[in-house]
N, C-alpha and C. Protein backbone atom coordinates (compact mmCIF):
# COMPACT_ATOMS: atom_id res chain seq x y z
N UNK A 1 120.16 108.89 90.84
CA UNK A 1 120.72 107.66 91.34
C UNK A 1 121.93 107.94 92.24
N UNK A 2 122.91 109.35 92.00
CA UNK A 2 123.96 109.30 92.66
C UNK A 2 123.14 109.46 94.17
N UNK A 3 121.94 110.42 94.12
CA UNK A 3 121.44 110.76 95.59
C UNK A 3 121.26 109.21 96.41
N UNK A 4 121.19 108.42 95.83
CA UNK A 4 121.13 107.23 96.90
C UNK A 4 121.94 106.69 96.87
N UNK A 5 122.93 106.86 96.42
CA UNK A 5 124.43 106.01 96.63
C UNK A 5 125.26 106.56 97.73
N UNK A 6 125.29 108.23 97.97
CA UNK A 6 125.08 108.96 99.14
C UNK A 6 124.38 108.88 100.02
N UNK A 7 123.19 108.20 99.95
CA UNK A 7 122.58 108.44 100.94
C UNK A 7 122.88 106.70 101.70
N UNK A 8 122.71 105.94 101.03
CA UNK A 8 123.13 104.98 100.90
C UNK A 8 124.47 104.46 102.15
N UNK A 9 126.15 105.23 101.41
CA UNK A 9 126.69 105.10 102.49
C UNK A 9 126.91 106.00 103.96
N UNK A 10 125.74 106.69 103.56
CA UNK A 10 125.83 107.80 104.99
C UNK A 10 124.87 106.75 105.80
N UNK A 11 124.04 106.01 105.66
CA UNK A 11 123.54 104.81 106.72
C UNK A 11 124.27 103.94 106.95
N UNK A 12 125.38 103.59 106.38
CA UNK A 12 126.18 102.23 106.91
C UNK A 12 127.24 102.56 107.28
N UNK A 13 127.66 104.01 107.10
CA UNK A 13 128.47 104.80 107.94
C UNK A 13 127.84 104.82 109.46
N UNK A 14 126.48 105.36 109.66
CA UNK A 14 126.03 105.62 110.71
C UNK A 14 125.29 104.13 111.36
N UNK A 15 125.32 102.91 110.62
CA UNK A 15 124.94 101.80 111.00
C UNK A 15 126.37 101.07 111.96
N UNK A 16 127.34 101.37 111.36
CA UNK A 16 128.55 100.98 111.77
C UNK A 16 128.96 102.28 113.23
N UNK A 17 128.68 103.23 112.91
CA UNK A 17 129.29 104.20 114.33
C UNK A 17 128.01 104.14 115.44
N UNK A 18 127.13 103.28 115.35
CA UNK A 18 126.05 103.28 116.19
C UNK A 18 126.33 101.65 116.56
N UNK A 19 126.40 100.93 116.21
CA UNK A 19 127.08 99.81 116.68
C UNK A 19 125.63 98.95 116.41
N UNK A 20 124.38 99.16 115.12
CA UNK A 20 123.27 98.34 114.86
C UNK A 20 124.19 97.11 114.87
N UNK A 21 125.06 96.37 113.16
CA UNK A 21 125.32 95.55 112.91
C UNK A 21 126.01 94.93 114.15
N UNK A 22 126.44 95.27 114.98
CA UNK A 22 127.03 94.63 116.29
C UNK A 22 125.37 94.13 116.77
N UNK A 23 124.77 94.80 117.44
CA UNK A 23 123.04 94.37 117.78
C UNK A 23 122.80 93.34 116.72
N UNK A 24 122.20 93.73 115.50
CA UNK A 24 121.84 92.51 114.47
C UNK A 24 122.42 91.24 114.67
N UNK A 25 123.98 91.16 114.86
CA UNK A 25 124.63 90.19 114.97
C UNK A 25 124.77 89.45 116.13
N UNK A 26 124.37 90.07 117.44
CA UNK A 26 124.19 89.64 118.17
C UNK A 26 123.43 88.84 118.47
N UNK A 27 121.78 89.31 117.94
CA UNK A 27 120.52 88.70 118.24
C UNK A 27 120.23 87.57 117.35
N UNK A 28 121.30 87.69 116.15
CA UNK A 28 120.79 86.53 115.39
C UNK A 28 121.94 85.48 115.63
N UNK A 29 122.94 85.54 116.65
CA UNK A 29 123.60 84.73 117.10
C UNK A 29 123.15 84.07 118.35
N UNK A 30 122.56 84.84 119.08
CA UNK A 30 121.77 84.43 120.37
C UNK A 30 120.57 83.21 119.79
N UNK A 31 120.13 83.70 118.46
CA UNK A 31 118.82 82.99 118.02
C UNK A 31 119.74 81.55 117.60
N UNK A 32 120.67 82.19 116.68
CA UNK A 32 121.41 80.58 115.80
C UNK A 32 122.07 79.55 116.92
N UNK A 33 122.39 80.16 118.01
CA UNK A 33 122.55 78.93 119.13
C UNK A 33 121.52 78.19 120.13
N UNK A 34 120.53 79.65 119.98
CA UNK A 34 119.09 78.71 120.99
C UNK A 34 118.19 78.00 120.36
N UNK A 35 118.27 77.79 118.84
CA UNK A 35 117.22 77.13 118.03
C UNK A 35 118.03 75.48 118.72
N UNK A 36 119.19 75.13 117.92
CA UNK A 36 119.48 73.75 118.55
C UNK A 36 119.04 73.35 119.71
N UNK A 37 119.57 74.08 121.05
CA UNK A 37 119.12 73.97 122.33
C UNK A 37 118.34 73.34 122.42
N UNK A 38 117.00 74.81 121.81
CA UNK A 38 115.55 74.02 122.40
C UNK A 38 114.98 73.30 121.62
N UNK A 39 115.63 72.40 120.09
CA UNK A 39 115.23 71.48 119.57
C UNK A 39 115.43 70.28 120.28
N UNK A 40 116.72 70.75 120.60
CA UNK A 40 117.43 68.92 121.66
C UNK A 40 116.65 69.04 123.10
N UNK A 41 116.20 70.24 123.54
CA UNK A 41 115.44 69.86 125.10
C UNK A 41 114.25 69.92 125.00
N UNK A 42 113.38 70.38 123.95
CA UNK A 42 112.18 70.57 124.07
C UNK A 42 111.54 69.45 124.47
N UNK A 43 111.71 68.01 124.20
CA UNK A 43 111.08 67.30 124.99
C UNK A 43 111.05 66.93 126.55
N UNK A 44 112.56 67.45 126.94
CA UNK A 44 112.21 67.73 128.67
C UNK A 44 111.57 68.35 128.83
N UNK A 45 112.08 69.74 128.40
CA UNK A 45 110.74 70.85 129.17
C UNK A 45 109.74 70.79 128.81
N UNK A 46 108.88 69.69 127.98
CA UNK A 46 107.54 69.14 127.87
C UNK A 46 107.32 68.00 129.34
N UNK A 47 108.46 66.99 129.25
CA UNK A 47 108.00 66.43 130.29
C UNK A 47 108.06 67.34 132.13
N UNK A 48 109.31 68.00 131.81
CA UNK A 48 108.76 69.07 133.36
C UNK A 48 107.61 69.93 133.55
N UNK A 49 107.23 70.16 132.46
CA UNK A 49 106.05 71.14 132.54
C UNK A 49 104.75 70.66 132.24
N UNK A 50 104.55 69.29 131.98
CA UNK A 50 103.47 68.48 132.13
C UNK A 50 103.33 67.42 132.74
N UNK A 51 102.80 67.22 133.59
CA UNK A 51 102.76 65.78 133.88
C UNK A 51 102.23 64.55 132.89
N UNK A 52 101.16 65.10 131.88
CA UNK A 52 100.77 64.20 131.37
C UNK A 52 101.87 64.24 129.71
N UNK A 53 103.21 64.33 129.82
CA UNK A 53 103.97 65.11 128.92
C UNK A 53 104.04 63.66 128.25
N UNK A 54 104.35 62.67 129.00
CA UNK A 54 104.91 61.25 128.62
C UNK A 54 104.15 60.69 126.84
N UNK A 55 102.54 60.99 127.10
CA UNK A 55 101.75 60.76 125.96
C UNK A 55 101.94 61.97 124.89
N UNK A 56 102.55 63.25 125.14
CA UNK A 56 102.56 63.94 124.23
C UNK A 56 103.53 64.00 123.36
N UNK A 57 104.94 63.29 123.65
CA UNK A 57 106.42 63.16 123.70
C UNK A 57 106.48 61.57 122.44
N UNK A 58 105.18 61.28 122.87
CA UNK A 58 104.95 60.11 122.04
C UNK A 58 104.87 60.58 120.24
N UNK A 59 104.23 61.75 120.04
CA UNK A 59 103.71 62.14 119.06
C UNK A 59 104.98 62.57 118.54
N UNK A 60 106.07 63.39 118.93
CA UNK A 60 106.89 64.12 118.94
C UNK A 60 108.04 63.71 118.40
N UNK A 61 108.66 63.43 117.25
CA UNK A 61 109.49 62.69 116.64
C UNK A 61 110.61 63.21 117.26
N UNK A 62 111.89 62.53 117.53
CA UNK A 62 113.04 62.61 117.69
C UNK A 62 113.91 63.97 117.39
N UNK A 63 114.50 64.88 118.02
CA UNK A 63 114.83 66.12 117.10
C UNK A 63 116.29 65.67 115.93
N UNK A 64 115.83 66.72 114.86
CA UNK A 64 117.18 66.03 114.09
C UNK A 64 117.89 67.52 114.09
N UNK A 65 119.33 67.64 113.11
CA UNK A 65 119.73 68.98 112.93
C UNK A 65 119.09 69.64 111.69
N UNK A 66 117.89 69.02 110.48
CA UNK A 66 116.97 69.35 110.00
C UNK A 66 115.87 70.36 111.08
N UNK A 67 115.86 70.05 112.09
CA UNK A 67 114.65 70.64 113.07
C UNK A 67 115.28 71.64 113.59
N UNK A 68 116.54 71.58 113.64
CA UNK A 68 117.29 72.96 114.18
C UNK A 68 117.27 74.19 112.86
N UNK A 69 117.61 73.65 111.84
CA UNK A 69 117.53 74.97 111.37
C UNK A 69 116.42 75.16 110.49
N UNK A 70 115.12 74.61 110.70
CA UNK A 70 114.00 75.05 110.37
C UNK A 70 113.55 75.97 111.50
N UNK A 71 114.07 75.67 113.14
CA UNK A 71 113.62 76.46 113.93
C UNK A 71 114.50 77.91 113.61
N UNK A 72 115.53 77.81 113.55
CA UNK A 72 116.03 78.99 113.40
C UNK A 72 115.65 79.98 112.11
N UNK A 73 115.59 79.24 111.10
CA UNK A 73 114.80 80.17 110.26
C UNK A 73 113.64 80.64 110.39
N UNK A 74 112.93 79.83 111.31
CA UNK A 74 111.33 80.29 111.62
C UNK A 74 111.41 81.18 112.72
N UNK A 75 112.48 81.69 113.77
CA UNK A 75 113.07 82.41 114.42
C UNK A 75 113.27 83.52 113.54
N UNK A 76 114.45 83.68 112.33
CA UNK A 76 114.74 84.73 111.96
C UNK A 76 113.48 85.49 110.84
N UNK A 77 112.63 84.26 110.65
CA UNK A 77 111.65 85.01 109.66
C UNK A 77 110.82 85.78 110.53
N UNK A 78 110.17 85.47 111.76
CA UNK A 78 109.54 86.31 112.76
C UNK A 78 110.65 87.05 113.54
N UNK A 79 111.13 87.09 114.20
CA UNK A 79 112.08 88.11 115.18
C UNK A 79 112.89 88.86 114.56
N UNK A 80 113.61 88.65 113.04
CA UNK A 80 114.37 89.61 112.42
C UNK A 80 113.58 90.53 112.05
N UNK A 81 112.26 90.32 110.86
CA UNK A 81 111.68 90.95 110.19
C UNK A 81 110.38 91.74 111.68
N UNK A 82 110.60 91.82 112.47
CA UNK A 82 110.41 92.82 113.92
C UNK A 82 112.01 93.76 114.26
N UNK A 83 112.48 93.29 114.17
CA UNK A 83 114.17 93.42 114.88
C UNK A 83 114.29 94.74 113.29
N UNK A 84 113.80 94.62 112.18
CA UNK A 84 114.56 95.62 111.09
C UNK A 84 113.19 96.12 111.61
N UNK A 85 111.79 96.36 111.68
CA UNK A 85 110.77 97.36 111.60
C UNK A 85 110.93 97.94 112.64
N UNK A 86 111.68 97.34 113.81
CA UNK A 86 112.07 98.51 114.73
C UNK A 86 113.53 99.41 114.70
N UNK A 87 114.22 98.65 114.27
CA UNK A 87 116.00 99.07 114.11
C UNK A 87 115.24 100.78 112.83
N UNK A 88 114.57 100.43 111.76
CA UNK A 88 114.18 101.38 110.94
C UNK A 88 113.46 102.59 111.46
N UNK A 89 112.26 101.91 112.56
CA UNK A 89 111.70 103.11 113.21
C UNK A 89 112.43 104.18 114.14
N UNK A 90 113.65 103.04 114.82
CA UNK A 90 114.60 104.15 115.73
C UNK A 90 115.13 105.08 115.05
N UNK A 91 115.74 104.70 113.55
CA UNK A 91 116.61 105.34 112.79
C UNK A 91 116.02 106.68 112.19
N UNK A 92 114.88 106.17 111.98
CA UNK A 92 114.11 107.77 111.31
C UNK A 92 113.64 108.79 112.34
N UNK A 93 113.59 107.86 113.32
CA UNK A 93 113.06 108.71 114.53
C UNK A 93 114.09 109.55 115.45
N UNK A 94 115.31 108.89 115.08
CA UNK A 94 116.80 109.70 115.78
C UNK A 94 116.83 110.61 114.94
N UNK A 95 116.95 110.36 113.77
CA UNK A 95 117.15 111.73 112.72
C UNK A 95 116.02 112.55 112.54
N UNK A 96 115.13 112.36 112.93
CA UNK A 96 114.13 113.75 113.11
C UNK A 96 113.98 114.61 114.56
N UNK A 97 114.27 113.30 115.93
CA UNK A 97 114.72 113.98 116.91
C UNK A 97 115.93 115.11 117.07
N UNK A 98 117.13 114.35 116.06
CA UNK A 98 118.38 115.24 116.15
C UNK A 98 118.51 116.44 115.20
N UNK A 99 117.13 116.05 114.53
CA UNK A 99 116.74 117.52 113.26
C UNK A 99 117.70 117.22 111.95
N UNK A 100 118.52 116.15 111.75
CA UNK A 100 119.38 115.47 110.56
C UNK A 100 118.43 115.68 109.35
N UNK A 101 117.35 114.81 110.09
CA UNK A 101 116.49 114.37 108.99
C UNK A 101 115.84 116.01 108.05
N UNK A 102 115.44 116.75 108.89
CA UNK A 102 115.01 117.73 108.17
C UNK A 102 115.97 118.95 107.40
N UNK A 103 117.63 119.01 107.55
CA UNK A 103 118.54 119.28 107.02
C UNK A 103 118.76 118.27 105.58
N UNK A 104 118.70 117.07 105.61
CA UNK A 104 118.79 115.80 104.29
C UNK A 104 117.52 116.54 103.47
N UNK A 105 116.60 116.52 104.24
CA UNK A 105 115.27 116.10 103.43
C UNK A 105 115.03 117.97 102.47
N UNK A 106 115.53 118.82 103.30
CA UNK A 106 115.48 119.89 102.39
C UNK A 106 116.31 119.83 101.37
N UNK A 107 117.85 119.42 101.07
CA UNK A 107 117.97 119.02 100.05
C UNK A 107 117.70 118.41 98.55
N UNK A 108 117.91 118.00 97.78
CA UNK A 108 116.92 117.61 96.54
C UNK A 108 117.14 116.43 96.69
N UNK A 109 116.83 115.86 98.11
CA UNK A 109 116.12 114.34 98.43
C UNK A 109 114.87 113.68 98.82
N UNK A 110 114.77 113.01 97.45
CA UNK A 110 113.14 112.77 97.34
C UNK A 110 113.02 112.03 99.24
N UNK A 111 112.01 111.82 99.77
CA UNK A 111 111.89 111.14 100.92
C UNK A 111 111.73 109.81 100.17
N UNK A 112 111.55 109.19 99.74
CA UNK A 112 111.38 107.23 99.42
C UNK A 112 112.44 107.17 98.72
N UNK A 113 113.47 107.87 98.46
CA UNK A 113 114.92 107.69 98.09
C UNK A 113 115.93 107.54 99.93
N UNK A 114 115.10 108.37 100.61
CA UNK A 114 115.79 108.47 102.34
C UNK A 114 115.32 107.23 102.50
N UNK A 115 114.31 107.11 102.36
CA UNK A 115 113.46 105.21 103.12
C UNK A 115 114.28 104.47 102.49
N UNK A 116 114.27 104.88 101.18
CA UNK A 116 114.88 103.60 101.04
C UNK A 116 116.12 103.00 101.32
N UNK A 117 117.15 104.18 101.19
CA UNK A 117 118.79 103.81 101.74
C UNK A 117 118.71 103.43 102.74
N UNK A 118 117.36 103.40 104.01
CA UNK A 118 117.77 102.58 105.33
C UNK A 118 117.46 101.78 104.87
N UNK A 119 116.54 101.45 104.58
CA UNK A 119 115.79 99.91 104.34
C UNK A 119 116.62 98.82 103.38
N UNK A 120 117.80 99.57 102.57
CA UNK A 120 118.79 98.36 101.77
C UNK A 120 119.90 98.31 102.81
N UNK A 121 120.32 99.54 103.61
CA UNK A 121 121.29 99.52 104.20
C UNK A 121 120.99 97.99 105.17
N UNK A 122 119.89 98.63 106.24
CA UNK A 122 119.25 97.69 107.16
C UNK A 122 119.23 96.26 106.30
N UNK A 123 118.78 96.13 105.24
CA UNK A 123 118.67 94.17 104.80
C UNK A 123 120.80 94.06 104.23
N UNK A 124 121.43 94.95 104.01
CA UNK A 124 122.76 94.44 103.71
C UNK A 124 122.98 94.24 105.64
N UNK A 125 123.05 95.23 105.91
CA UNK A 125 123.51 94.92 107.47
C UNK A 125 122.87 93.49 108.27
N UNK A 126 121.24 92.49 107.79
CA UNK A 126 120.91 91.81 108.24
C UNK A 126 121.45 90.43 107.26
N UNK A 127 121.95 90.96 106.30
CA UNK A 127 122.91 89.76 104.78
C UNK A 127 123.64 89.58 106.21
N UNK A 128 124.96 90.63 106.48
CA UNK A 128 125.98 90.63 107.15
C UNK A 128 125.63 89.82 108.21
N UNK A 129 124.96 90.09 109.14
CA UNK A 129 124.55 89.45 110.32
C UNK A 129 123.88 87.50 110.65
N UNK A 130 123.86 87.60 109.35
CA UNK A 130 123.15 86.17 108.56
C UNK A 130 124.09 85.47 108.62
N UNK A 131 124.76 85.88 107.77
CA UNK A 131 126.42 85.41 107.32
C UNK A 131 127.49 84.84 108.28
């Protein structure tokens, strides 16, 4: 157990000197301000982009701030959970490019003890970014 408590803060050491949680936080701030947006315009850019928009706009209830943050969660449930399967793939893939990974891994570290310290690091760093 100590091996992943080490291993643990050597990713949020290197999550923090790589500047992910800055990225994470970015993209899910970019998302938490464009969900409102395009709840409150989506019915223009229905009527600019259709002519026959007028009858479709009909169907289309009023946006509320209920509709904003169902969009945004339906945002972060698709684009985050992409945004960590790639943030994870870079990470294993830098440390085997920079040969890290195969210095750790000869050590008496199981590999799904390594997966896993990104993969809690990565969901605390996407808590943080939530938050």
């Amino acid at each position: 157990m100590r091996i992943f408590w080490v291993a643990l803060r050597k990713e949020l050491i290197e999550q923090w000197r790589s500047y992910r949680l800055v990225i994470v936080g970015a993209v899910l701030l970019v998302f938490g301000f464009a969900s409102p947006l395009l709840a409150k315009y989506a019915p223009e850019m229905i009527r600019l982009a259709l002519p026959e928009g007028e009858e479709i706009l009909k169907l289309i209830p009023s946006p509320t701030a209920a509709d904003a943050v169902s969009q945004y969660l339906q945002n972060i449930s698709q684009f985050g959970i992409l945004l960590a399967i790639l943030m994870t793939m870079g990470a294993v893939a830098r440390e085997k490019d920079r040969g890290t990974a195969a210095l750790i891994l000869v050590k008496p570290m199981p590999r799904c003890v390594f997966l896993a310290a990104k993969m809690v690091a990565l969901g605390l760093t996407f808590t943080a970014g939530i938050v």
